[in-house]
ModelCIF file with pLDDT and N, C-alpha, C, O atoms, coordinates in Angstrom:
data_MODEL
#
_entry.id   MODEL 
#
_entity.id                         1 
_entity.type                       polymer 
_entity.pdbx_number_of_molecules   1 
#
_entity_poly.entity_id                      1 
_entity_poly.type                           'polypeptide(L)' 
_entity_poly.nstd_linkage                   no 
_entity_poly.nstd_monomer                   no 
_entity_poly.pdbx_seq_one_letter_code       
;(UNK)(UNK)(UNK)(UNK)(UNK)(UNK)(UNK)(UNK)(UNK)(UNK)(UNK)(UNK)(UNK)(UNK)(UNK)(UNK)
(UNK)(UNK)(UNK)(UNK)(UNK)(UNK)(UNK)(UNK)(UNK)(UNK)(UNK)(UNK)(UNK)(UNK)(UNK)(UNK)
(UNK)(UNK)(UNK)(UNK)(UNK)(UNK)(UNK)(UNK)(UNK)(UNK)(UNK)(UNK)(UNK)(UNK)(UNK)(UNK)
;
_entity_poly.pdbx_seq_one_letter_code_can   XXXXXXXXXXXXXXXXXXXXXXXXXXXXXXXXXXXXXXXXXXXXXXXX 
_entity_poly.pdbx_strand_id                 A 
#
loop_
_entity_poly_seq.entity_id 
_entity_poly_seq.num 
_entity_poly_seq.mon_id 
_entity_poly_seq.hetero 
1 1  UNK n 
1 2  UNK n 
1 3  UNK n 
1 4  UNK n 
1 5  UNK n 
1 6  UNK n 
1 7  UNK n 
1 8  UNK n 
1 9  UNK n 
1 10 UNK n 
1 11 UNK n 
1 12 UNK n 
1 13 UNK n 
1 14 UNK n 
1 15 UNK n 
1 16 UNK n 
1 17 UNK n 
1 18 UNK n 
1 19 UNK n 
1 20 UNK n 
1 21 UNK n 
1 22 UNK n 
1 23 UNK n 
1 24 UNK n 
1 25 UNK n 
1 26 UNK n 
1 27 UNK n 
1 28 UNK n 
1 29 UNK n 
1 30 UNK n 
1 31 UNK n 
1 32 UNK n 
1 33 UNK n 
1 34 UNK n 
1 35 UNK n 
1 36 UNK n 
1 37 UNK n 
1 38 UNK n 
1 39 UNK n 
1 40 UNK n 
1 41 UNK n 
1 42 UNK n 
1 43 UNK n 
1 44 UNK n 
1 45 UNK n 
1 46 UNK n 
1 47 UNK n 
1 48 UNK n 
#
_struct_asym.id          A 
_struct_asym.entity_id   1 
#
loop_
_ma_qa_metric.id 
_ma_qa_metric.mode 
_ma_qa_metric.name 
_ma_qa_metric.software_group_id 
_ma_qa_metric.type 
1 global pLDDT . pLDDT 
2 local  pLDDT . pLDDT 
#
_ma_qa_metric_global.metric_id      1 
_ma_qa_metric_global.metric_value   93.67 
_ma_qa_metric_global.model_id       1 
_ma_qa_metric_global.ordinal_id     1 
#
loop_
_ma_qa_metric_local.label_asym_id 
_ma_qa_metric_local.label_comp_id 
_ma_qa_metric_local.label_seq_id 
_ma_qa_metric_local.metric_id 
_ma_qa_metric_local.metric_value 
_ma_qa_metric_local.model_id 
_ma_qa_metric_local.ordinal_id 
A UNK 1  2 93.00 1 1  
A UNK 2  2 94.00 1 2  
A UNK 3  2 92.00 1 3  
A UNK 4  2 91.00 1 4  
A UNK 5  2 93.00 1 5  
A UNK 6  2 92.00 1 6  
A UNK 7  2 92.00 1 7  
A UNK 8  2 91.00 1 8  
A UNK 9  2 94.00 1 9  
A UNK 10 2 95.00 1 10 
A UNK 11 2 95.00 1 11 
A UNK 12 2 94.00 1 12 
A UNK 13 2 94.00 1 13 
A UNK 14 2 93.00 1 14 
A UNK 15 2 93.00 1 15 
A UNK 16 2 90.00 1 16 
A UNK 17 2 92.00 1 17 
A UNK 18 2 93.00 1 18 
A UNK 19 2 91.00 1 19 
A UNK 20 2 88.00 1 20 
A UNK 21 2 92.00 1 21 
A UNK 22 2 90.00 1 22 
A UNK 23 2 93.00 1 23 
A UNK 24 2 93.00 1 24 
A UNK 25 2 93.00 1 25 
A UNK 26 2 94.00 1 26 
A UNK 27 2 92.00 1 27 
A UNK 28 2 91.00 1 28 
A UNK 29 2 90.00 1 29 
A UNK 30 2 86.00 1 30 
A UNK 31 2 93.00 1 31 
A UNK 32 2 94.00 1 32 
A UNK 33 2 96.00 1 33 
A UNK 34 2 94.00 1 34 
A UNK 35 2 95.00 1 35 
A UNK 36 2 97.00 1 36 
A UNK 37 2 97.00 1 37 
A UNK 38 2 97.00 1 38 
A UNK 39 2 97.00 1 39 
A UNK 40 2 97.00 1 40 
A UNK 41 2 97.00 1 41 
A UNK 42 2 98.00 1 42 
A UNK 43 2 97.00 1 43 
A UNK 44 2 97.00 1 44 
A UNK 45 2 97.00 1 45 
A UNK 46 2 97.00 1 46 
A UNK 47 2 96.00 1 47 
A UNK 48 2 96.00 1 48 
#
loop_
_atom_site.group_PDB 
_atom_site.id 
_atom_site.type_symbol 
_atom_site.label_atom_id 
_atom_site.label_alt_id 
_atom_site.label_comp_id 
_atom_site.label_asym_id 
_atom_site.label_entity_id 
_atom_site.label_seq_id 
_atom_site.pdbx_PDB_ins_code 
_atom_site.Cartn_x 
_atom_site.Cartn_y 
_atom_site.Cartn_z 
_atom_site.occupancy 
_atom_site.B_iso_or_equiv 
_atom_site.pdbx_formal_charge 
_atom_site.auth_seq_id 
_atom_site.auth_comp_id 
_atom_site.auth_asym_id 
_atom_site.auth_atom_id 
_atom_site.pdbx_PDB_model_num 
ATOM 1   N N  . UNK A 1 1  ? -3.844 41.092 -30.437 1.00 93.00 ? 1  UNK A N  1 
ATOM 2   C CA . UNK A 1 1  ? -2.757 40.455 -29.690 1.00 93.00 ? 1  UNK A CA 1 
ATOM 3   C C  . UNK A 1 1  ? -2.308 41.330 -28.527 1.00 93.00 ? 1  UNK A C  1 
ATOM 4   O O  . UNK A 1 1  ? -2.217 40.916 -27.371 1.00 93.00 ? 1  UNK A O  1 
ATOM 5   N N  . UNK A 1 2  ? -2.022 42.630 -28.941 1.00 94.00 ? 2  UNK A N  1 
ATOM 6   C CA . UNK A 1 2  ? -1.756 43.536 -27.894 1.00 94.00 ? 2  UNK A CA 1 
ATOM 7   C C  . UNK A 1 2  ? -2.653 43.397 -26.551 1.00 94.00 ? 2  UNK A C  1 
ATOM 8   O O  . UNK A 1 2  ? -2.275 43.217 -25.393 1.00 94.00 ? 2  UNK A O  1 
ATOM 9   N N  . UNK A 1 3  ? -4.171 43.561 -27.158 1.00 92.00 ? 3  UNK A N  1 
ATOM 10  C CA . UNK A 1 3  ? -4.916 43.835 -25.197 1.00 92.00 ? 3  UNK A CA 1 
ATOM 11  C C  . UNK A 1 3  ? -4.648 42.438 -24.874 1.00 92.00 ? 3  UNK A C  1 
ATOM 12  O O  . UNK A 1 3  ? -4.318 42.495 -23.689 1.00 92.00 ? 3  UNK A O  1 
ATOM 13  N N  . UNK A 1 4  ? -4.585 40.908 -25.329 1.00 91.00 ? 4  UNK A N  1 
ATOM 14  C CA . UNK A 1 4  ? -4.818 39.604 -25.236 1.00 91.00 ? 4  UNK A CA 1 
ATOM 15  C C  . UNK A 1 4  ? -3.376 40.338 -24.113 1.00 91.00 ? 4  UNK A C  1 
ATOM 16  O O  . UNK A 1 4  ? -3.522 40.748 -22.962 1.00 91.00 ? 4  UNK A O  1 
ATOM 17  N N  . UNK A 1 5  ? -2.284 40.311 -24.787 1.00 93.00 ? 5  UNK A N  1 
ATOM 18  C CA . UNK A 1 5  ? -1.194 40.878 -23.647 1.00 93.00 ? 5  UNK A CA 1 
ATOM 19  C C  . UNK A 1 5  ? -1.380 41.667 -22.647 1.00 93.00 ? 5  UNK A C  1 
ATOM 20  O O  . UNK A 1 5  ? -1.172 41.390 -21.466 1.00 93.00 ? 5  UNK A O  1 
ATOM 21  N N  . UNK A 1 6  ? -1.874 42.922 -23.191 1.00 92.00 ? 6  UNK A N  1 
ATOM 22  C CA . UNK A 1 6  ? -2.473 44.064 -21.581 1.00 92.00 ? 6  UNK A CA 1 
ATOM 23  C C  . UNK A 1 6  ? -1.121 44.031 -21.176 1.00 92.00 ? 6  UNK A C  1 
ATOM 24  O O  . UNK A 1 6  ? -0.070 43.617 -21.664 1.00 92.00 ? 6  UNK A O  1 
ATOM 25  N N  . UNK A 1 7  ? -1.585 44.783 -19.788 1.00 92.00 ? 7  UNK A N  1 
ATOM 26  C CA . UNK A 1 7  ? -0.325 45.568 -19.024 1.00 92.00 ? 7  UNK A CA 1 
ATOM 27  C C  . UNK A 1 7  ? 0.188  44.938 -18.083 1.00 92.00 ? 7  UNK A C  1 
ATOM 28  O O  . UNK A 1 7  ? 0.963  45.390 -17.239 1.00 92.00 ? 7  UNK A O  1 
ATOM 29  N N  . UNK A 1 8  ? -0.353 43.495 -18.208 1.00 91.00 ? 8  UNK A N  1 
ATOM 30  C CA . UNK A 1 8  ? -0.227 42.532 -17.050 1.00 91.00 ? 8  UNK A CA 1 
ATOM 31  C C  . UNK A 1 8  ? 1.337  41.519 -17.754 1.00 91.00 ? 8  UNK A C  1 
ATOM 32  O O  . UNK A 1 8  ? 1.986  40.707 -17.093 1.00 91.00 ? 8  UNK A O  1 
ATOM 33  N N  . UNK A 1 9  ? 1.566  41.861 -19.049 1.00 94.00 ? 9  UNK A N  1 
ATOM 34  C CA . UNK A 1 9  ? 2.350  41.216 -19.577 1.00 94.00 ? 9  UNK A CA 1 
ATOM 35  C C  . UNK A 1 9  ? 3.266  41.852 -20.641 1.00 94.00 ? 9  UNK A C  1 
ATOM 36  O O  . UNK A 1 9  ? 4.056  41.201 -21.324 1.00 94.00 ? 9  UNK A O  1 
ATOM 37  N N  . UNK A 1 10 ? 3.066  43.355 -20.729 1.00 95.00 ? 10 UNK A N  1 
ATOM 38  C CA . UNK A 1 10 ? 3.565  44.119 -22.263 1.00 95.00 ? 10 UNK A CA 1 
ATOM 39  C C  . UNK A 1 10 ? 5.247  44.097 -21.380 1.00 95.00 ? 10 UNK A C  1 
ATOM 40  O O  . UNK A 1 10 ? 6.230  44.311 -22.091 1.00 95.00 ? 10 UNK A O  1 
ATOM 41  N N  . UNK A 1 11 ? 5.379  43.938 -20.468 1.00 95.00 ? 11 UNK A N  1 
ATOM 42  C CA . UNK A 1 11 ? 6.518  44.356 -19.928 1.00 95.00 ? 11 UNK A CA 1 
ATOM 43  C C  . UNK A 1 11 ? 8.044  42.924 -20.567 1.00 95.00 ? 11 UNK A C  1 
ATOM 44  O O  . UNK A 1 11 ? 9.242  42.969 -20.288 1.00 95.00 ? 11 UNK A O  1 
ATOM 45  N N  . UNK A 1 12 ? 7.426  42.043 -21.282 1.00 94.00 ? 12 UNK A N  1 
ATOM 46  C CA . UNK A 1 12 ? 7.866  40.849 -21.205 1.00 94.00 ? 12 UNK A CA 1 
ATOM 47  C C  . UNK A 1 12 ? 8.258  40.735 -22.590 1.00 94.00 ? 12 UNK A C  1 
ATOM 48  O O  . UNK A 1 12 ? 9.047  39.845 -22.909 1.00 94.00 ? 12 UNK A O  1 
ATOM 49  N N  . UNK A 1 13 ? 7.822  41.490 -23.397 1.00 94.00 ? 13 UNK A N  1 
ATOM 50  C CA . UNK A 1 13 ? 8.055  41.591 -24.888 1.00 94.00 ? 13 UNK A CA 1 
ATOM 51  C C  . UNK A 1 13 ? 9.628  41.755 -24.738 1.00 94.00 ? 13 UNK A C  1 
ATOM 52  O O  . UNK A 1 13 ? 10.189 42.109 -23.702 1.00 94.00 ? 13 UNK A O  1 
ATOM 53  N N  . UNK A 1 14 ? 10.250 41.439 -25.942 1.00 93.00 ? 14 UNK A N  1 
ATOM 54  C CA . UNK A 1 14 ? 11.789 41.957 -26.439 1.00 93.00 ? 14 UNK A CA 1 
ATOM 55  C C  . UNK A 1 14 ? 12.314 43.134 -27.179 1.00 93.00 ? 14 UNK A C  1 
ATOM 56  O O  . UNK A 1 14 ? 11.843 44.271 -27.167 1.00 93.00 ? 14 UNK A O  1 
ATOM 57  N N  . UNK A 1 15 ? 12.821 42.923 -27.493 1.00 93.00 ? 15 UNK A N  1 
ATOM 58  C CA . UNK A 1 15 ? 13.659 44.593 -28.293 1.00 93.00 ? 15 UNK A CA 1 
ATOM 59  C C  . UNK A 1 15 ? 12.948 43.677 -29.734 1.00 93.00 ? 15 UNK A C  1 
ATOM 60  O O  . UNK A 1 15 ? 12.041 44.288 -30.299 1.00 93.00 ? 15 UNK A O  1 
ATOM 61  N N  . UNK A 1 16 ? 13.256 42.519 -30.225 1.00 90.00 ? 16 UNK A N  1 
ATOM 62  C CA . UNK A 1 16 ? 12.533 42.312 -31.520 1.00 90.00 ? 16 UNK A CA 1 
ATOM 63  C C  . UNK A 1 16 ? 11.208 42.418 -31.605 1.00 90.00 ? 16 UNK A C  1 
ATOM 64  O O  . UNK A 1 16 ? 10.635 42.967 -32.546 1.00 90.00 ? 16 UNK A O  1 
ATOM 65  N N  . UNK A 1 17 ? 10.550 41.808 -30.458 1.00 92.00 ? 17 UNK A N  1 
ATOM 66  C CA . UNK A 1 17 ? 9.007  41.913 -30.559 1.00 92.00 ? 17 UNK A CA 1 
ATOM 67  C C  . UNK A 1 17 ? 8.376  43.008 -30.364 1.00 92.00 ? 17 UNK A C  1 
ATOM 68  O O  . UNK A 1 17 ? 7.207  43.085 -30.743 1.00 92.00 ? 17 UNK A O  1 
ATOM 69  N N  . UNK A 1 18 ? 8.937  43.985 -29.798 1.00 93.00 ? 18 UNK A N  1 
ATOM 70  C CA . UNK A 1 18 ? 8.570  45.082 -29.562 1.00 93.00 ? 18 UNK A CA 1 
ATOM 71  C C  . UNK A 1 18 ? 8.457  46.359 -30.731 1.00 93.00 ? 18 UNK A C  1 
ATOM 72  O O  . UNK A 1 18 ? 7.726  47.347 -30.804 1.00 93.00 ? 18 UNK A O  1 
ATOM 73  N N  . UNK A 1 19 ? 9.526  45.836 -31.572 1.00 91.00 ? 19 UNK A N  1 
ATOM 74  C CA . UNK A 1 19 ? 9.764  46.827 -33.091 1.00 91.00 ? 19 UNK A CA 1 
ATOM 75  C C  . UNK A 1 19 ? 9.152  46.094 -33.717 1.00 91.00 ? 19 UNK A C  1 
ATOM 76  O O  . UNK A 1 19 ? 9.202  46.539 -34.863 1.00 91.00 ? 19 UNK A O  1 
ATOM 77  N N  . UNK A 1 20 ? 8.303  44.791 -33.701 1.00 88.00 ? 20 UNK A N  1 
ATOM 78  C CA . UNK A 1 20 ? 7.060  44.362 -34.496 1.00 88.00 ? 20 UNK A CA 1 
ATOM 79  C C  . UNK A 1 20 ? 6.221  44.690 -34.292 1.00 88.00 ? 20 UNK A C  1 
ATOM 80  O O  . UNK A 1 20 ? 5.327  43.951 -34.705 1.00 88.00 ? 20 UNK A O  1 
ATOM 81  N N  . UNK A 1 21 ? 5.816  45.749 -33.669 1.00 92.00 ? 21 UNK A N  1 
ATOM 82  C CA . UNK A 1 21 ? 4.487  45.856 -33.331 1.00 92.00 ? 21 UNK A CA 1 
ATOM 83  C C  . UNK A 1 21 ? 3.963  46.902 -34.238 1.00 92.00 ? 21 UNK A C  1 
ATOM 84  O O  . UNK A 1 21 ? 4.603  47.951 -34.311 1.00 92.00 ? 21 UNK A O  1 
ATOM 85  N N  . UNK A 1 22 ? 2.931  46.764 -34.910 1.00 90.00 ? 22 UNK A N  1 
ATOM 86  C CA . UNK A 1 22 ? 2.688  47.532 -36.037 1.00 90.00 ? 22 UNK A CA 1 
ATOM 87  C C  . UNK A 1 22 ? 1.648  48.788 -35.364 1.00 90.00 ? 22 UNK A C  1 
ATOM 88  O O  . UNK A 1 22 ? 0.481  48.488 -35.109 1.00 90.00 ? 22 UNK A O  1 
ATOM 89  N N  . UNK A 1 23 ? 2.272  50.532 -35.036 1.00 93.00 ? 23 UNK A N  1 
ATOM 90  C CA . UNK A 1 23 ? 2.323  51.367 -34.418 1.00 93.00 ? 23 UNK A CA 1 
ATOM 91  C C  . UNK A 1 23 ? 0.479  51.681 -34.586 1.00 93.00 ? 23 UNK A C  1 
ATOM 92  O O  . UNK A 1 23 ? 0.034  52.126 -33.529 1.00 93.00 ? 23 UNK A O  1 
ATOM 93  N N  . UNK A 1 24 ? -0.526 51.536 -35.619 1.00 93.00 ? 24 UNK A N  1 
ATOM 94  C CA . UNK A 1 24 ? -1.536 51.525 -35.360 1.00 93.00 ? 24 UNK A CA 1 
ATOM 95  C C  . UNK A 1 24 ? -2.396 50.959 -34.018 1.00 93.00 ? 24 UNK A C  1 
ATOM 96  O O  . UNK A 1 24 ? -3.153 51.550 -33.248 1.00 93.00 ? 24 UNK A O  1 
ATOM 97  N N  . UNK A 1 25 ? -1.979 49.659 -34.073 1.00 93.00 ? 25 UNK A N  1 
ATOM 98  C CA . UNK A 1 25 ? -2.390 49.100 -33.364 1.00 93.00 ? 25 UNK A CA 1 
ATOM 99  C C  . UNK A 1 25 ? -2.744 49.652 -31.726 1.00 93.00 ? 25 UNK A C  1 
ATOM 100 O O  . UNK A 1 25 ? -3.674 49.425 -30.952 1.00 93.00 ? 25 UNK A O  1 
ATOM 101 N N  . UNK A 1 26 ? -1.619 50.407 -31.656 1.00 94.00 ? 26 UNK A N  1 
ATOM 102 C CA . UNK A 1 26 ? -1.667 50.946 -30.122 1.00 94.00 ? 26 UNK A CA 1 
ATOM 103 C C  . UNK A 1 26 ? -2.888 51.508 -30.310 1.00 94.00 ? 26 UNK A C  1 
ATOM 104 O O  . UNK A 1 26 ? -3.684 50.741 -29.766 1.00 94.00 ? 26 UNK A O  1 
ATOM 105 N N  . UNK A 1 27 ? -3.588 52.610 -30.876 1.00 92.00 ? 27 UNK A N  1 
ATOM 106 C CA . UNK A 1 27 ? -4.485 53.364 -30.999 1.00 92.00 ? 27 UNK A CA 1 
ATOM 107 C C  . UNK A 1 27 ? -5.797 52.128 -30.145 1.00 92.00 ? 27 UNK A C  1 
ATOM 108 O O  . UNK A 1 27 ? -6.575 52.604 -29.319 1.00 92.00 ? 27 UNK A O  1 
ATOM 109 N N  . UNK A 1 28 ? -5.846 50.865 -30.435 1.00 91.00 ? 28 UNK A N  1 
ATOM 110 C CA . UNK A 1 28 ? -7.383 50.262 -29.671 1.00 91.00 ? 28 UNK A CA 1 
ATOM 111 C C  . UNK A 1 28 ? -6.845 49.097 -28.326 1.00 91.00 ? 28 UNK A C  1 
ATOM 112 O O  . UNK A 1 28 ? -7.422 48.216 -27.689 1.00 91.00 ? 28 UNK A O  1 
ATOM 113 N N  . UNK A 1 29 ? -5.495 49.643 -28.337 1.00 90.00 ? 29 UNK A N  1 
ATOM 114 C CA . UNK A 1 29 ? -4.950 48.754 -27.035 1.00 90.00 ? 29 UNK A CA 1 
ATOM 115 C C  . UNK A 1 29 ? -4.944 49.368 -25.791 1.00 90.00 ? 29 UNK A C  1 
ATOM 116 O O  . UNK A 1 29 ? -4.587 50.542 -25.887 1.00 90.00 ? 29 UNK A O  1 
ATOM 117 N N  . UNK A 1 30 ? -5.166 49.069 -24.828 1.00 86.00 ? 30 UNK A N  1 
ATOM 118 C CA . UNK A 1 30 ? -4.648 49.889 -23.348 1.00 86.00 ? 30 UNK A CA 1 
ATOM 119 C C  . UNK A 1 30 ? -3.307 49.096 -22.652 1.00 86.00 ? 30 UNK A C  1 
ATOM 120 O O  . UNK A 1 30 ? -3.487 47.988 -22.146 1.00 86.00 ? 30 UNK A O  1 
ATOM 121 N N  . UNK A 1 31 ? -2.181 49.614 -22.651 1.00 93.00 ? 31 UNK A N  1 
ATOM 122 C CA . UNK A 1 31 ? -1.447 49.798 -22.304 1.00 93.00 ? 31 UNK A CA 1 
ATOM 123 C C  . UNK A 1 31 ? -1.076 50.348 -21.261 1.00 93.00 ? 31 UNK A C  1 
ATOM 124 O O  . UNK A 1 31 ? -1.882 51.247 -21.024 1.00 93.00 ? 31 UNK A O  1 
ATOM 125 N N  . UNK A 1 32 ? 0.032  50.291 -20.178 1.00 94.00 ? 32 UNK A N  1 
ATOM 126 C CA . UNK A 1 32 ? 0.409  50.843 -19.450 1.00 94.00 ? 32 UNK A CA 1 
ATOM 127 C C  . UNK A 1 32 ? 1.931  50.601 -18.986 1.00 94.00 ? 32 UNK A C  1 
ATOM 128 O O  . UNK A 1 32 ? 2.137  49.948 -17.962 1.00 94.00 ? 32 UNK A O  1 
ATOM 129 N N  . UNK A 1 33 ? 2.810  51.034 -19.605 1.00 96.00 ? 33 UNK A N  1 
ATOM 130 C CA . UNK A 1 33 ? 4.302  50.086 -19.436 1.00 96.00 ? 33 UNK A CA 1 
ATOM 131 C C  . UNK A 1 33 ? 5.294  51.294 -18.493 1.00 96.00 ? 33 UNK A C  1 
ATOM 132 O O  . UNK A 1 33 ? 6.372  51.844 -18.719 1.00 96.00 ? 33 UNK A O  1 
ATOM 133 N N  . UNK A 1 34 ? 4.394  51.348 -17.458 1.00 94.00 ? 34 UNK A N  1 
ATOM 134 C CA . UNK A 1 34 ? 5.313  52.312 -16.917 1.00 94.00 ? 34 UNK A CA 1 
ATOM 135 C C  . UNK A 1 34 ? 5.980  51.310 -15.745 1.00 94.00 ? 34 UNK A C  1 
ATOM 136 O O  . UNK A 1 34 ? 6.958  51.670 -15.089 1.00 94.00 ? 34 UNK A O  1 
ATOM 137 N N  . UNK A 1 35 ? 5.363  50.080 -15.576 1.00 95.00 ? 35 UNK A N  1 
ATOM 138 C CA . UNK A 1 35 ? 6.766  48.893 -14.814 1.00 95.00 ? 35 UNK A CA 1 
ATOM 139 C C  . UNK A 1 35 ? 7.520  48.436 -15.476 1.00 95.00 ? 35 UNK A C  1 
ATOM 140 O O  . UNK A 1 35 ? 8.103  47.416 -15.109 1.00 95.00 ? 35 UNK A O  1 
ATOM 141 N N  . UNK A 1 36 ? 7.761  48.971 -16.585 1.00 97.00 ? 36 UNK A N  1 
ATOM 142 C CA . UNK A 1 36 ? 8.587  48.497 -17.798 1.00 97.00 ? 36 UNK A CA 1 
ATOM 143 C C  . UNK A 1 36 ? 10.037 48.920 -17.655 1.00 97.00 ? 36 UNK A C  1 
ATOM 144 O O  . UNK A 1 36 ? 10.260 49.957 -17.030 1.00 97.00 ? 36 UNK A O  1 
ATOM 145 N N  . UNK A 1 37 ? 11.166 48.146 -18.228 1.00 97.00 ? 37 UNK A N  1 
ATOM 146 C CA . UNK A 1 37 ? 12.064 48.822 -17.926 1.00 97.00 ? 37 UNK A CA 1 
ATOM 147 C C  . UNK A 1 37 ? 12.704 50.484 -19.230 1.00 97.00 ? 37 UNK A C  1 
ATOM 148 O O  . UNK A 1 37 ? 12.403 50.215 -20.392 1.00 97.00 ? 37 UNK A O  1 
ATOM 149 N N  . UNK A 1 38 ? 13.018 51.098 -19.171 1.00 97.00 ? 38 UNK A N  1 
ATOM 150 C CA . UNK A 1 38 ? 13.667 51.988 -19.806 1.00 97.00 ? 38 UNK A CA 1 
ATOM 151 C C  . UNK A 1 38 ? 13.710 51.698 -21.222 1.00 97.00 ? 38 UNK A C  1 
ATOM 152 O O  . UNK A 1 38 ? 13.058 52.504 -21.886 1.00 97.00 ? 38 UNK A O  1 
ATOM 153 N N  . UNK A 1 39 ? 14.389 50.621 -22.000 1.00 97.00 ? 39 UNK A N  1 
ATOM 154 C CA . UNK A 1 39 ? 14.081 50.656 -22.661 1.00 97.00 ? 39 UNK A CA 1 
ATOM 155 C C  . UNK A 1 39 ? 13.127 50.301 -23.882 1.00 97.00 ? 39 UNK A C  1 
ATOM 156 O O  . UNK A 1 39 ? 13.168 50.733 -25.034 1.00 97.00 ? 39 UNK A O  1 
ATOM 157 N N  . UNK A 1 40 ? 12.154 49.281 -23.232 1.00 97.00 ? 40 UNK A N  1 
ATOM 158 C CA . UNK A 1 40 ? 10.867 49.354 -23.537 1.00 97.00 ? 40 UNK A CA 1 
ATOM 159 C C  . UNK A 1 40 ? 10.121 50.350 -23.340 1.00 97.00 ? 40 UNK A C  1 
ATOM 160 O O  . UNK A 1 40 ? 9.353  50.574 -24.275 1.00 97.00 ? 40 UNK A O  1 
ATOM 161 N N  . UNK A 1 41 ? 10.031 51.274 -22.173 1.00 97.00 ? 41 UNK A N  1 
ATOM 162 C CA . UNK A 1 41 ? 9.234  52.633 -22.364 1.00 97.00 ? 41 UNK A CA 1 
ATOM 163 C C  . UNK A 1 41 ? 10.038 53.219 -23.622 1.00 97.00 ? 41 UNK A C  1 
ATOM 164 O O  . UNK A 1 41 ? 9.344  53.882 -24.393 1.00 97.00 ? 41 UNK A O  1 
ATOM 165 N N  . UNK A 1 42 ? 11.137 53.105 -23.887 1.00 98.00 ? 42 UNK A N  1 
ATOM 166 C CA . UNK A 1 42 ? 11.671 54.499 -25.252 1.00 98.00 ? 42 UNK A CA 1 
ATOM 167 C C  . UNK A 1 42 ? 10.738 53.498 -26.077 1.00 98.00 ? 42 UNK A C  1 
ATOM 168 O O  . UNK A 1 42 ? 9.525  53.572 -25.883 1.00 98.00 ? 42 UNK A O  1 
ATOM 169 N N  . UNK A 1 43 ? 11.211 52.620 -26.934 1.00 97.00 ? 43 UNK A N  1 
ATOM 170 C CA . UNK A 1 43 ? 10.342 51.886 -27.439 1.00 97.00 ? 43 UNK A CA 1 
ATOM 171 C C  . UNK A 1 43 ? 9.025  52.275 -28.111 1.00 97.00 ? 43 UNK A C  1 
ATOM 172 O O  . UNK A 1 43 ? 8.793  52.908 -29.141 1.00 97.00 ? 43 UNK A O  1 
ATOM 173 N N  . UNK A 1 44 ? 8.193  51.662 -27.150 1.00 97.00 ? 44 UNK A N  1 
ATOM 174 C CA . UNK A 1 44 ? 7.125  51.596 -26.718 1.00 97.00 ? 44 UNK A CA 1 
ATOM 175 C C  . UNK A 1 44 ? 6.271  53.053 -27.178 1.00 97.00 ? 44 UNK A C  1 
ATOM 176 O O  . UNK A 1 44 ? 5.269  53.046 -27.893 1.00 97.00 ? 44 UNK A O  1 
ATOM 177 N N  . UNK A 1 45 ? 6.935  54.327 -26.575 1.00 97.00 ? 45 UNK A N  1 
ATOM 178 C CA . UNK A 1 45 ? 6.817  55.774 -26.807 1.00 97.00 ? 45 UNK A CA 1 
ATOM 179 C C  . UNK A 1 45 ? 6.888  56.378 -28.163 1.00 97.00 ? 45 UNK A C  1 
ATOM 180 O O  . UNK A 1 45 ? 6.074  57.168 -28.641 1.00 97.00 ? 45 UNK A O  1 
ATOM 181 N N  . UNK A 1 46 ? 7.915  55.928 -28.698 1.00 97.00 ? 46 UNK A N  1 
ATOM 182 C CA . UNK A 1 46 ? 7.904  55.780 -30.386 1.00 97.00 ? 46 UNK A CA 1 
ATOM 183 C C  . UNK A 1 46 ? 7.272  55.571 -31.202 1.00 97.00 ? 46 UNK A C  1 
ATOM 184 O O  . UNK A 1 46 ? 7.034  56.204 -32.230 1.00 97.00 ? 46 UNK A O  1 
ATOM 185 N N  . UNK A 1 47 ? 6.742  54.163 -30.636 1.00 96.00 ? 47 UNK A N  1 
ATOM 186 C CA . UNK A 1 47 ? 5.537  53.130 -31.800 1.00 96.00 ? 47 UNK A CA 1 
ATOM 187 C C  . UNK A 1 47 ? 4.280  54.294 -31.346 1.00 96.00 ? 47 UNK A C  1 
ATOM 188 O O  . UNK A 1 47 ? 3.637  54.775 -32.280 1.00 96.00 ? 47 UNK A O  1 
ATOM 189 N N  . UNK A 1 48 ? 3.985  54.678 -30.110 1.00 96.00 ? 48 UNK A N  1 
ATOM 190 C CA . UNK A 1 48 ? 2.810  55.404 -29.852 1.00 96.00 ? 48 UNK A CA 1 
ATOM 191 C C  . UNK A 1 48 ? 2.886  56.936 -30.473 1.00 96.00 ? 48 UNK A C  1 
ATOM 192 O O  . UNK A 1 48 ? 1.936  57.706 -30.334 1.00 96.00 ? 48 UNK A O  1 
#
């Protein structure tokens, strides 16, 4: 689900959807949420 999202869209997630994301997962996703706002990068940085 994550790459299906990519970096073209991770920015769009919520504060709930975002603490669903089960923190393995990042490991085979590419990501890049640095147009993200603040607190999706804290987020985001956590789960990773």
């Amino acid at each position: 689900a994550l790459s299906a999202i990519g970096t073209r869209y991770v920015c769009l997630l919520n504060t709930t959807e975002l603490k669903a994301i089960d923190p393995p997962s990042l490991k085979l996703a590419s990501l890049d949420p640095s147009a993200c706002s603040q607190e999706t990068k804290n987020l985001l940085y956590q789960k990773a």
